[in-house]
Protein backbone atom coordinates (compact mmCIF):
# COMPACT_ATOMS: atom_id res chain seq x y z
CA UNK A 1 100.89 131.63 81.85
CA UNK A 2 102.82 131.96 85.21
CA UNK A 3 104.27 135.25 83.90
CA UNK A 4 100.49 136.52 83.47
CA UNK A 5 100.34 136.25 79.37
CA UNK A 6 98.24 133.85 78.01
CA UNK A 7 100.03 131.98 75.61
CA UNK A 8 97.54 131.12 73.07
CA UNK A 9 95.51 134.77 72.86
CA UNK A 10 98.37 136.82 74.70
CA UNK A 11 95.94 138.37 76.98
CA UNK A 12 97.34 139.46 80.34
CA UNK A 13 93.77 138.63 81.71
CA UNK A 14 95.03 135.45 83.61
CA UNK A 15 93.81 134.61 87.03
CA UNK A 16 95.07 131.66 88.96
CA UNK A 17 93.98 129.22 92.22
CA UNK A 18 95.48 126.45 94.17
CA UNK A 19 93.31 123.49 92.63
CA UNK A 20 91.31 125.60 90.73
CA UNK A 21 90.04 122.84 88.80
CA UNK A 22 87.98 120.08 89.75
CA UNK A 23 87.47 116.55 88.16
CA UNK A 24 85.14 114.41 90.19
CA UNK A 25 86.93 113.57 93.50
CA UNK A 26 90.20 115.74 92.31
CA UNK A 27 92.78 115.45 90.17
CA UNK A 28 94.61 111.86 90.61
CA UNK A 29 98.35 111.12 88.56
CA UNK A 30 98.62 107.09 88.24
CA UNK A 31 102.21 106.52 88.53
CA UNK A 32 101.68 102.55 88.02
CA UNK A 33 99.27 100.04 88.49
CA UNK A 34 96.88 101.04 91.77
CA UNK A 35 99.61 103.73 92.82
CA UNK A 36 98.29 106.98 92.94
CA UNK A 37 99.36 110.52 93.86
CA UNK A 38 97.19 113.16 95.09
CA UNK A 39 97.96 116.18 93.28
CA UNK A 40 98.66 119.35 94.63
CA UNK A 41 98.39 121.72 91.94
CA UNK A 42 98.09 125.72 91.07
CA UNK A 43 95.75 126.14 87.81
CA UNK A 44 96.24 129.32 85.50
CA UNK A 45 92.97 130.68 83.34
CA UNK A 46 92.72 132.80 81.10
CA UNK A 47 89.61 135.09 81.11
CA UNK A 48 89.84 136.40 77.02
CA UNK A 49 89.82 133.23 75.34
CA UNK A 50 89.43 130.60 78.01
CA UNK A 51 92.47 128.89 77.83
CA UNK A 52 93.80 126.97 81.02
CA UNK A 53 96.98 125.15 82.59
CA UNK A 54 97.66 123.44 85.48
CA UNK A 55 101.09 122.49 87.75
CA UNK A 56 101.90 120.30 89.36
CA UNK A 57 103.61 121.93 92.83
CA UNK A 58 105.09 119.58 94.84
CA UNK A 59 108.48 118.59 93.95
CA UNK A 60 107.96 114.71 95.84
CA UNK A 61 105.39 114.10 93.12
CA UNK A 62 106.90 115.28 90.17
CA UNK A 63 109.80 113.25 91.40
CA UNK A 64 107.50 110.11 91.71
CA UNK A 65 106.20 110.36 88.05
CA UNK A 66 109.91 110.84 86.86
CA UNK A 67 110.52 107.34 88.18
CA UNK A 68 107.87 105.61 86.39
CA UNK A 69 106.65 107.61 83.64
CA UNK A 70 108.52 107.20 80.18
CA UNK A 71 110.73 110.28 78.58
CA UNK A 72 109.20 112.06 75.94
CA UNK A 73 112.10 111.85 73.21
């Protein structure tokens, strides 16, 4: 979606916004037990079929969740 295509309609009706979603008090990341990260996010929406993403922006909190958060293998 960053490139402005929609990847599940292949609209190029995308629109994005820093923290353009909301969930309650904002979007949290538990890294372990009582740690948590305040995300800073950009969120991508698509306007033809409704389809959204979000991403993560800050490299210190991606690096955080690489510490403690298992592979996918």
């Amino acid at each position: 979606m960053k490139d402005g295509i929609c990847p599940k309609c292949h609209s190029t009706n995308v629109f994005t916004k820093e923290r353009g979603t909301w969930w309650g008090e904002g979007l949290r990341l538990s890294t372990r037990f009582m740690d948590k990260v305040d995300l800073h996010y950009q969120t991508y929406i698509c306007t033809e079929c409704g389809y959204f993403e979000n991403y993560v922006t800050d490299k210190d909190e991606l690096a955080k969740v690489a510490e403690k958060w298992e592979r996918v293998k």
